[in-house]
N, C-alpha and C. Protein backbone atom coordinates (compact mmCIF):
# COMPACT_ATOMS: atom_id res chain seq x y z
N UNK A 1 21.96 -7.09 28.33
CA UNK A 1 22.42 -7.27 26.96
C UNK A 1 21.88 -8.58 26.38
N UNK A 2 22.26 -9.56 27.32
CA UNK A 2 21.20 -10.99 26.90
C UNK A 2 20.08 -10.68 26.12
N UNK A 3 19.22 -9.78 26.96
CA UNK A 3 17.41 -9.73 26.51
C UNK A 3 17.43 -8.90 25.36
N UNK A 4 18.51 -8.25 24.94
CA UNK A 4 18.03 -7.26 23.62
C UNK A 4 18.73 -8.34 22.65
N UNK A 5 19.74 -9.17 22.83
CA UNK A 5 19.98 -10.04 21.35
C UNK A 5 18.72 -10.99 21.17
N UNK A 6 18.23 -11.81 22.62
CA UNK A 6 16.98 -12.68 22.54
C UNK A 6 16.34 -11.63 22.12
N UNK A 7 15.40 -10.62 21.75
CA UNK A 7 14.50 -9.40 21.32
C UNK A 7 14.96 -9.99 19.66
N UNK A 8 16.15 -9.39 19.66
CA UNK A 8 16.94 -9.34 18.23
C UNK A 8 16.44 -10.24 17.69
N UNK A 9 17.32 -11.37 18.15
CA UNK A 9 17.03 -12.53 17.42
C UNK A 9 15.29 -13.63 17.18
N UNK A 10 14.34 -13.44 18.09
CA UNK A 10 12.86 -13.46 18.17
C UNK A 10 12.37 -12.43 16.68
N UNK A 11 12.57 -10.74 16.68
CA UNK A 11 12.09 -10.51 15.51
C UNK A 11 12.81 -11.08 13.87
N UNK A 12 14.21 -10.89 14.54
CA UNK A 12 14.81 -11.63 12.74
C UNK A 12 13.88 -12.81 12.82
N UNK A 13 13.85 -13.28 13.48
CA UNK A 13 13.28 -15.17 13.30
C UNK A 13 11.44 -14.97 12.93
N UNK A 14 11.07 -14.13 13.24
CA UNK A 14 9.10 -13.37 13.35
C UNK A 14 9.56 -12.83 11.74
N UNK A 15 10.15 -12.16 11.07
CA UNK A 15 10.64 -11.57 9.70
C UNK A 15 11.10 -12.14 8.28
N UNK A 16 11.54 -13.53 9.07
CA UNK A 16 11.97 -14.24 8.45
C UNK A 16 11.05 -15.54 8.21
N UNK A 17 9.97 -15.99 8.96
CA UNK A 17 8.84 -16.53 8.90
C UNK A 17 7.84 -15.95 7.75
N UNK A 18 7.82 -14.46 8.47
CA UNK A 18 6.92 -13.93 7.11
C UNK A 18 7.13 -13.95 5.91
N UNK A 19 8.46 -13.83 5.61
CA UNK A 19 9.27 -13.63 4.39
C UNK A 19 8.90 -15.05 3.74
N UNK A 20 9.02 -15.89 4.29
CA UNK A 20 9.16 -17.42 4.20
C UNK A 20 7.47 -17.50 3.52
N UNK A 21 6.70 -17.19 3.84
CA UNK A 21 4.92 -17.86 4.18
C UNK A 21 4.71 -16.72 3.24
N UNK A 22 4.94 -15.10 3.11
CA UNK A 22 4.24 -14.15 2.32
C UNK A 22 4.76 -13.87 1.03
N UNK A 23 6.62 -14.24 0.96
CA UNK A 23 7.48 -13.18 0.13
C UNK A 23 7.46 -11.90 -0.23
N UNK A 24 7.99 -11.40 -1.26
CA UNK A 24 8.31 -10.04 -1.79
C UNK A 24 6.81 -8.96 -0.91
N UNK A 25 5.68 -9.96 -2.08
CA UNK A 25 4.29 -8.66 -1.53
C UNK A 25 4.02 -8.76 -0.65
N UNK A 26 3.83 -9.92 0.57
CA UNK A 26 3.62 -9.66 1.89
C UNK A 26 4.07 -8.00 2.51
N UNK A 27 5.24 -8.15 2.36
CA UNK A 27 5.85 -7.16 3.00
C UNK A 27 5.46 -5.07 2.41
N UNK A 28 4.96 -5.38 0.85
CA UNK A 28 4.39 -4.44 0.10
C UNK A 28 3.47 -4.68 1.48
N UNK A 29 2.33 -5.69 1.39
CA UNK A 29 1.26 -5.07 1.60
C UNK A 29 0.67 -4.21 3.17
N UNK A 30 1.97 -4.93 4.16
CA UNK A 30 2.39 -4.61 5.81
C UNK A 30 3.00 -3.06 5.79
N UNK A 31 3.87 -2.53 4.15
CA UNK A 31 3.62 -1.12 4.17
C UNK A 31 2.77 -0.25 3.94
N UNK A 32 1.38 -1.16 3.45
CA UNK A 32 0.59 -0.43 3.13
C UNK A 32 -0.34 0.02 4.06
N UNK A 33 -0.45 -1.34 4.82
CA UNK A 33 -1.18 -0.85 6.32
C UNK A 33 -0.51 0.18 7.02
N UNK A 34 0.96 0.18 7.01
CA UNK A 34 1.45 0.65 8.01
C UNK A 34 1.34 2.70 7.46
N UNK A 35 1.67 2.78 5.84
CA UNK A 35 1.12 3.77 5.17
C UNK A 35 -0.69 3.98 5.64
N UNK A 36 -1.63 3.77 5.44
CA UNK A 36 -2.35 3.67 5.83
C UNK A 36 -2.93 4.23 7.40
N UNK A 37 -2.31 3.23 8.68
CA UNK A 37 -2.21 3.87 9.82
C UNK A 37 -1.40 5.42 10.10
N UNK A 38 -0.42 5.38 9.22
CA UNK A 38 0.10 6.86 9.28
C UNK A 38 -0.66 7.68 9.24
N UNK A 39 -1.03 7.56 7.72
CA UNK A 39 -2.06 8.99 7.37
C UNK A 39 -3.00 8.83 8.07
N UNK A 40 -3.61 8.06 8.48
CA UNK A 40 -4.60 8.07 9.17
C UNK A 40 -4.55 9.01 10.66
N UNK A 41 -3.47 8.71 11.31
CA UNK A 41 -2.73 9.17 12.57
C UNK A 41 -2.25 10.87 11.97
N UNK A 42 -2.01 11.22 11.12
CA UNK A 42 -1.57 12.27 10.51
C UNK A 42 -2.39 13.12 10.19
N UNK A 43 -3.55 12.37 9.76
CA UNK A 43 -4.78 13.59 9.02
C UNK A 43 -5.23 14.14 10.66
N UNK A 44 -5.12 13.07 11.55
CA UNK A 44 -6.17 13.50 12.76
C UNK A 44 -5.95 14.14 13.64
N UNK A 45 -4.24 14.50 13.36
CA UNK A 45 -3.21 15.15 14.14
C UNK A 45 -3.79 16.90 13.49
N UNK A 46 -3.44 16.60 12.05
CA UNK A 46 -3.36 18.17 11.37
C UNK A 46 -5.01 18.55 11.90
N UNK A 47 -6.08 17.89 11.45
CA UNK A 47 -7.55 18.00 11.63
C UNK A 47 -7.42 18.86 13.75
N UNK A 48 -6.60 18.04 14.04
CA UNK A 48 -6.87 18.87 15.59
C UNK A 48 -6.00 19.75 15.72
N UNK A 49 -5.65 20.10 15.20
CA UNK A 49 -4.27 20.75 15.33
C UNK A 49 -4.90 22.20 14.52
N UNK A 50 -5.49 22.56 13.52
CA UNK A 50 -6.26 23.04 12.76
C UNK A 50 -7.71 23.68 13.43
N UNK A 51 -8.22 22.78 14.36
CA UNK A 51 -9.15 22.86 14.90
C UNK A 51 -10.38 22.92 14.45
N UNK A 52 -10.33 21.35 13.17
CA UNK A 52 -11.08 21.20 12.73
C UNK A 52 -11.81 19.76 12.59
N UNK A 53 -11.02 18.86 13.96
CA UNK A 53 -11.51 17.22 13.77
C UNK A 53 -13.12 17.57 14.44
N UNK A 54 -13.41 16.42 13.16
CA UNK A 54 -14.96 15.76 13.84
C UNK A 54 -15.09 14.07 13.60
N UNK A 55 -15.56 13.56 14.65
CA UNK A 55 -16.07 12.26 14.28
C UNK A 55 -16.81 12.01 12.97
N UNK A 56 -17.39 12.57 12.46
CA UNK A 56 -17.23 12.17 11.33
C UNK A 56 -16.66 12.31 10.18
N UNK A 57 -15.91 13.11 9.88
CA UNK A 57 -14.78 13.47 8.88
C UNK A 57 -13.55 12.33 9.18
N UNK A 58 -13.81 11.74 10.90
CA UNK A 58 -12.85 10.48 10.86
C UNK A 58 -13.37 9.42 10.27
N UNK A 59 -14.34 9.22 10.81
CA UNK A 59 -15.46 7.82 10.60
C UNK A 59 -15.00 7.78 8.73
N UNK A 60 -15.33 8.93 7.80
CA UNK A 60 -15.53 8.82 6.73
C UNK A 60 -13.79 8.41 6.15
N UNK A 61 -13.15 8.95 6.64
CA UNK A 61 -11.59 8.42 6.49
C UNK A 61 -11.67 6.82 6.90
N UNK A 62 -12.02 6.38 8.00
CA UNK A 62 -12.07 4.95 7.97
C UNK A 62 -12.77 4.33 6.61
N UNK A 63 -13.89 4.80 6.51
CA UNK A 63 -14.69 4.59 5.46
C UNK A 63 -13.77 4.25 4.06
N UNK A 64 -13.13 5.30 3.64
CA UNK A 64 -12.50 5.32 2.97
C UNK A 64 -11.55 4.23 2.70
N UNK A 65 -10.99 4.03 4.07
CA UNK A 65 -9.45 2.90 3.89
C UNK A 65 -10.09 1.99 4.11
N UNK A 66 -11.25 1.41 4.03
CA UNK A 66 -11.86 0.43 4.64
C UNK A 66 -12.34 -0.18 2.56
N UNK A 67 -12.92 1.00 1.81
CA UNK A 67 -13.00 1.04 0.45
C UNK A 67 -11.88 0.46 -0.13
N UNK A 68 -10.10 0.92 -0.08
CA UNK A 68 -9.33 0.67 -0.70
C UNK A 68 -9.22 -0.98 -0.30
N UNK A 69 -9.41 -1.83 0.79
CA UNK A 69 -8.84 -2.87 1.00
C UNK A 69 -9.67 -3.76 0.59
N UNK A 70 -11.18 -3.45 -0.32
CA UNK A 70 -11.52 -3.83 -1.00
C UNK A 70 -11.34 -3.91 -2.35
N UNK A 71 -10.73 -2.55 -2.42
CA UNK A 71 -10.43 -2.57 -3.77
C UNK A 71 -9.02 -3.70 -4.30
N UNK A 72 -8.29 -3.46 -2.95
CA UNK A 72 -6.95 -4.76 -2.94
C UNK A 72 -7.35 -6.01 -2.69
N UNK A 73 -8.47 -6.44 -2.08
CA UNK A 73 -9.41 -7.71 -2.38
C UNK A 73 -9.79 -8.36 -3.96
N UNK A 74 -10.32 -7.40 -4.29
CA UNK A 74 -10.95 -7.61 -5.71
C UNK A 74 -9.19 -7.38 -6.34
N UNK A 75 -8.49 -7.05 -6.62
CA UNK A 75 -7.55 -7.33 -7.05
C UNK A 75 -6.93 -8.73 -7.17
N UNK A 76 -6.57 -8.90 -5.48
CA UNK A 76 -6.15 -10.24 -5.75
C UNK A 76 -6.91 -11.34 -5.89
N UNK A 77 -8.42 -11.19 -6.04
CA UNK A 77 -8.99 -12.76 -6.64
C UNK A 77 -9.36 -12.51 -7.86
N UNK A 78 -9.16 -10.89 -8.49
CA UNK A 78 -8.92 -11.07 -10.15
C UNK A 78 -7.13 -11.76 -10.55
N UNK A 79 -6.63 -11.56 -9.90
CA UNK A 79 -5.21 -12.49 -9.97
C UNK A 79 -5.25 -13.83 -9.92
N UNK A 80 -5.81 -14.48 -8.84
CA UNK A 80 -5.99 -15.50 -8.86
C UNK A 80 -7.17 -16.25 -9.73
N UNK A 81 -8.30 -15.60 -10.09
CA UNK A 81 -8.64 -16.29 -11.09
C UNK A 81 -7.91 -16.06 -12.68
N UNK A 82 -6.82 -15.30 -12.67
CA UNK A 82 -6.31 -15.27 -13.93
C UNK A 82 -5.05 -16.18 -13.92
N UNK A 83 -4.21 -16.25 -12.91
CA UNK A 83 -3.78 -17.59 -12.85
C UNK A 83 -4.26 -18.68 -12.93
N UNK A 84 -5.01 -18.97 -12.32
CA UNK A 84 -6.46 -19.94 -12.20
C UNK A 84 -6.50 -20.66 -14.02
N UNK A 85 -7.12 -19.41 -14.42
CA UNK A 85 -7.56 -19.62 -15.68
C UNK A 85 -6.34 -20.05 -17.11
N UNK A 86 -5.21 -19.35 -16.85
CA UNK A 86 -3.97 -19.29 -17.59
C UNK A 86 -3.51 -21.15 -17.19
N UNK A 87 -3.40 -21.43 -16.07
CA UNK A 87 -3.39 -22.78 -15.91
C UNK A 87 -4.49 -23.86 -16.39
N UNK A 88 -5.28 -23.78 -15.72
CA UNK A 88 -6.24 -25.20 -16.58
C UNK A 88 -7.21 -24.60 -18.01
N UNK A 89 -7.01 -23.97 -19.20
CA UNK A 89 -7.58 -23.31 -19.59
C UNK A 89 -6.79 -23.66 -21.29
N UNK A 90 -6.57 -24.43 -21.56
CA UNK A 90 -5.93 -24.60 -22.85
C UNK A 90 -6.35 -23.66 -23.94
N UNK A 91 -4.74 -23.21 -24.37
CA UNK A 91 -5.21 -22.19 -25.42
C UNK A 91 -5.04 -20.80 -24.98
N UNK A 92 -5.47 -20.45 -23.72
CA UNK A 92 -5.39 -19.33 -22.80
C UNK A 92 -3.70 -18.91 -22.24
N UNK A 93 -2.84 -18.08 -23.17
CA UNK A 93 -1.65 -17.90 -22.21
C UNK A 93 -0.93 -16.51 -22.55
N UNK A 94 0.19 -16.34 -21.69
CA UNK A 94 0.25 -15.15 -22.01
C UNK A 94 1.82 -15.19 -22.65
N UNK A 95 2.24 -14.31 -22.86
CA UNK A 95 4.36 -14.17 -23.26
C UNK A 95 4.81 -14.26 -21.91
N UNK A 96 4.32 -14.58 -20.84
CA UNK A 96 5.20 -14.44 -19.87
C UNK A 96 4.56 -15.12 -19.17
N UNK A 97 5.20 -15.78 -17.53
CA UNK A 97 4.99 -16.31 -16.84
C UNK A 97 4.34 -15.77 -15.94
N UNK A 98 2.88 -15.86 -15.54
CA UNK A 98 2.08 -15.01 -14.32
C UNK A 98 2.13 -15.64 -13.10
N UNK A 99 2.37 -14.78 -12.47
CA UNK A 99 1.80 -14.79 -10.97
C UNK A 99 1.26 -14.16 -10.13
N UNK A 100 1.47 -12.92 -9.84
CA UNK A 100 0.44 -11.75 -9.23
C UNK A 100 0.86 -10.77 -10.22
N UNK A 101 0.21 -10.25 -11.11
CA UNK A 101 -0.03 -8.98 -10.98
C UNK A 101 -0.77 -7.34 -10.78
N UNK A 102 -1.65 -7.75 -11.02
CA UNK A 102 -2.89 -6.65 -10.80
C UNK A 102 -2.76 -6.41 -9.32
N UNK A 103 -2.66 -6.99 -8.38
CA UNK A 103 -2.59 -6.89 -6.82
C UNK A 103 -1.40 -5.81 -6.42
N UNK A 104 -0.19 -6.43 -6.80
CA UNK A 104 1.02 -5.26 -6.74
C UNK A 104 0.86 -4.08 -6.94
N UNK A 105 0.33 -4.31 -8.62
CA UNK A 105 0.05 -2.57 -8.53
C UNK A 105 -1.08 -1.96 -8.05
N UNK A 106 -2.18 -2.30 -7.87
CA UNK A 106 -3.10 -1.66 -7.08
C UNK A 106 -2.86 -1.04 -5.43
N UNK A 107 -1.78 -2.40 -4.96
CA UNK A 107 -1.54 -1.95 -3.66
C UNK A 107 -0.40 -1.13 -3.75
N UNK A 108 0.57 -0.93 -4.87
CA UNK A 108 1.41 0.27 -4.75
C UNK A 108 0.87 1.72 -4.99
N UNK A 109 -0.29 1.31 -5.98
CA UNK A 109 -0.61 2.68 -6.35
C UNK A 109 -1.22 3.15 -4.95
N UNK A 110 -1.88 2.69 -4.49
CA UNK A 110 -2.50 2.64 -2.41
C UNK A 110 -1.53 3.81 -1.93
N UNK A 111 -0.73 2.78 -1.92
CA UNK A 111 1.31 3.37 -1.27
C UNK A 111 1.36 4.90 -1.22
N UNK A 112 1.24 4.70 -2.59
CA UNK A 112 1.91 5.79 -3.23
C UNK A 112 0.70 6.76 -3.05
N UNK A 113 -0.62 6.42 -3.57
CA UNK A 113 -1.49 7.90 -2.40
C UNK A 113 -1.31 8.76 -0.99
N UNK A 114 -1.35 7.30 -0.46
CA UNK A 114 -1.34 7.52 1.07
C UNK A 114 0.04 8.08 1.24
N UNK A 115 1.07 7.79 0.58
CA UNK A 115 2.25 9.10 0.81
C UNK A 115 2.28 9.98 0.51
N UNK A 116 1.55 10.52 -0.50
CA UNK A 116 1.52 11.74 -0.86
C UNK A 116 0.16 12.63 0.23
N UNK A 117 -0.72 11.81 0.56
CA UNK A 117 -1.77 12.21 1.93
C UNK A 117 -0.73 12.55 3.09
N UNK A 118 0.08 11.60 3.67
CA UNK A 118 0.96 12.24 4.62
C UNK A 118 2.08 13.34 4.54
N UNK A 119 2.09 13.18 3.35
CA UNK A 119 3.48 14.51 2.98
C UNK A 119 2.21 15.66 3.16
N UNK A 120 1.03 15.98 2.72
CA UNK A 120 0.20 16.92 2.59
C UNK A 120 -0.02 17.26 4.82
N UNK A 121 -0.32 15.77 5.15
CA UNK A 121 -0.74 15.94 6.68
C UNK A 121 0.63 16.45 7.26
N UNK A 122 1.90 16.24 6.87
CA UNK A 122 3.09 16.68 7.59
C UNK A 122 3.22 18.11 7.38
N UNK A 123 2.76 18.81 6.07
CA UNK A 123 2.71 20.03 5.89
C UNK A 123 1.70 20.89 6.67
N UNK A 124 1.01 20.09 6.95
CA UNK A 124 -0.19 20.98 7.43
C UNK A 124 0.26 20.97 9.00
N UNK A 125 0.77 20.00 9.38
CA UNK A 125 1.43 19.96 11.06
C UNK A 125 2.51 20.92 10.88
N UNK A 126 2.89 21.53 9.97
CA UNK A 126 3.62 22.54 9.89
C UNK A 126 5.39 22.03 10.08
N UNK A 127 5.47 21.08 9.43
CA UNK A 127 7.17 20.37 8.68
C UNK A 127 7.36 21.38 7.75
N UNK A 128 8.17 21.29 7.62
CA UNK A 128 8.56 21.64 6.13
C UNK A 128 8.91 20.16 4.83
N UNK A 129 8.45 20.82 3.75
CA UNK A 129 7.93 19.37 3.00
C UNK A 129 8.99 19.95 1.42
N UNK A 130 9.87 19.22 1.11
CA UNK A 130 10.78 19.33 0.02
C UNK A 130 9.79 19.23 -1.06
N UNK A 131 9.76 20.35 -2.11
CA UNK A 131 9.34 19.81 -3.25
C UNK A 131 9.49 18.79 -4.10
N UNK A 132 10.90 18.43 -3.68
CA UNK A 132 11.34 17.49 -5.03
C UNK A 132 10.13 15.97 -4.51
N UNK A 133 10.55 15.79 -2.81
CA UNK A 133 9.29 15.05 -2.32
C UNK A 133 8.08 14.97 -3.11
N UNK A 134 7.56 15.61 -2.84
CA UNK A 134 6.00 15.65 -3.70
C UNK A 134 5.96 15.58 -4.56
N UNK A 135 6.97 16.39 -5.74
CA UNK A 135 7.31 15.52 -7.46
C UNK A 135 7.12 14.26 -7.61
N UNK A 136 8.24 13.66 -6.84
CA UNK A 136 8.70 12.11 -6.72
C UNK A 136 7.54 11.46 -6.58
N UNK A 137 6.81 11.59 -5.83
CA UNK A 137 5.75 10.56 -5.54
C UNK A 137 4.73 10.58 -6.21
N UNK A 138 4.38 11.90 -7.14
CA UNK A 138 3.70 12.25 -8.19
C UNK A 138 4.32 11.37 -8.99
N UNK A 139 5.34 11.66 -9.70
CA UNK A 139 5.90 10.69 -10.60
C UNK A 139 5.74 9.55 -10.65
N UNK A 140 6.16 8.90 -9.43
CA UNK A 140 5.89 7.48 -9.36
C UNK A 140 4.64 6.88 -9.54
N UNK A 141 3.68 7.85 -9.01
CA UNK A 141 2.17 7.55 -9.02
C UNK A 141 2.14 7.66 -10.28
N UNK A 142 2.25 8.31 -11.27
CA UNK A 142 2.04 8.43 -12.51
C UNK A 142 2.41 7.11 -13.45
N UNK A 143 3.73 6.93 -13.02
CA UNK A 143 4.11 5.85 -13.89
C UNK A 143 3.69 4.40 -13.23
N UNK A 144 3.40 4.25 -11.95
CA UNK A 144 1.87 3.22 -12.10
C UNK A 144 0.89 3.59 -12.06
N UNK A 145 0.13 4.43 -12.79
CA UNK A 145 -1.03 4.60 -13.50
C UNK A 145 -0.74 4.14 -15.14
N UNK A 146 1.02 4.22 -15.67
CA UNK A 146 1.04 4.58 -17.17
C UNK A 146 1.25 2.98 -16.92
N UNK A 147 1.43 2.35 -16.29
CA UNK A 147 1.69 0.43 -16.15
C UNK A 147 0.17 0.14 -15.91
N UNK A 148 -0.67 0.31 -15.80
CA UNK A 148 -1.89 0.01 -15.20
C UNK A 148 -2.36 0.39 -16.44
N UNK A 149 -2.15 1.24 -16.83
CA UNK A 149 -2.76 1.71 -18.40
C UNK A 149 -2.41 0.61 -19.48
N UNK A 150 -1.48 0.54 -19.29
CA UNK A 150 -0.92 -0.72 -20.56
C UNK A 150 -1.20 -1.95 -20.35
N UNK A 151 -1.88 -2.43 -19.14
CA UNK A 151 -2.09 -3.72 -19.17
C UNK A 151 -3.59 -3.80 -19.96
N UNK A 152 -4.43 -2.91 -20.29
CA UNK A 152 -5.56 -2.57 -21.54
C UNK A 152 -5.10 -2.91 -22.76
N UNK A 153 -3.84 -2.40 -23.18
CA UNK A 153 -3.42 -2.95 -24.14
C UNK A 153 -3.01 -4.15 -24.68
């Protein structure tokens, strides 16, 4: 019993570090990997399961998630040079106080793919998959696309 509260208490204290050093999006972005490794683990499950994996239909899936974390790259140093710029930049400001945003939503909209990729890989492993599920995450995806849209405006 000792070794599982020391366990316990080692990850609260490992969680609470991160929290400390990353905040709020850290933890977005550790679901995104962790979204990410799913589907990844999921497509390759249904793909064999199907009897249809090939090394390269994986390779090109790496490919792929290997694309988005660039695309969450270029996000956050368009953030940071817009903070950047909003600070030493007189004249330059906005109605509100910035700090990240373009990064958040790019890496939610991520999220929110790659869940709707695993709800598709859980179906195909033969779950059963709630519609309202797949709405929902449609939806959500939608309405950060309709937030992503308005920052044009």
């Amino acid at each position: 019993m000792e070794h599982i509260n020391s366990f316990k208490a080692a990850v609260a204290a490992f969680c609470a570090a991160l929290t400390a050093l990353w905040g709020w999006f850290g933890w977005v972005v550790v679901a995104w990997v962790g979204c990410m490794l799913i589907d990844y683990a999921t497509g390759s499950a249904a793909a064999l399961r199907a009897g249809e994996w090939s090394s390269k239909t994986a390779r090109d899936g790496i490919w792929h998630k290997l694309g988005s974390v660039v695309a969450v790259i270029v996000a956050a140093i368009l953030d940071t040079v817009i903070g950047r710029l909003l600070g030493n930049v007189p004249g330059v400001e906005l109605p509100f106080t910035y700090t990240v945003l373009l990064c958040p939503l790019v890496v939610i909209w991520y999220i929110l793919t790659e869940a709707g990729s695993i709800i598709e890989n859980a179906g195909a492993l033969g779950a059963p998959i709630p519609a309202w599920l797949t709405k929902m995450i449609a939806s959500l995806g939608a309405k950060v696309d309709q937030a992503g849209d308005n920052l044009e405006n």
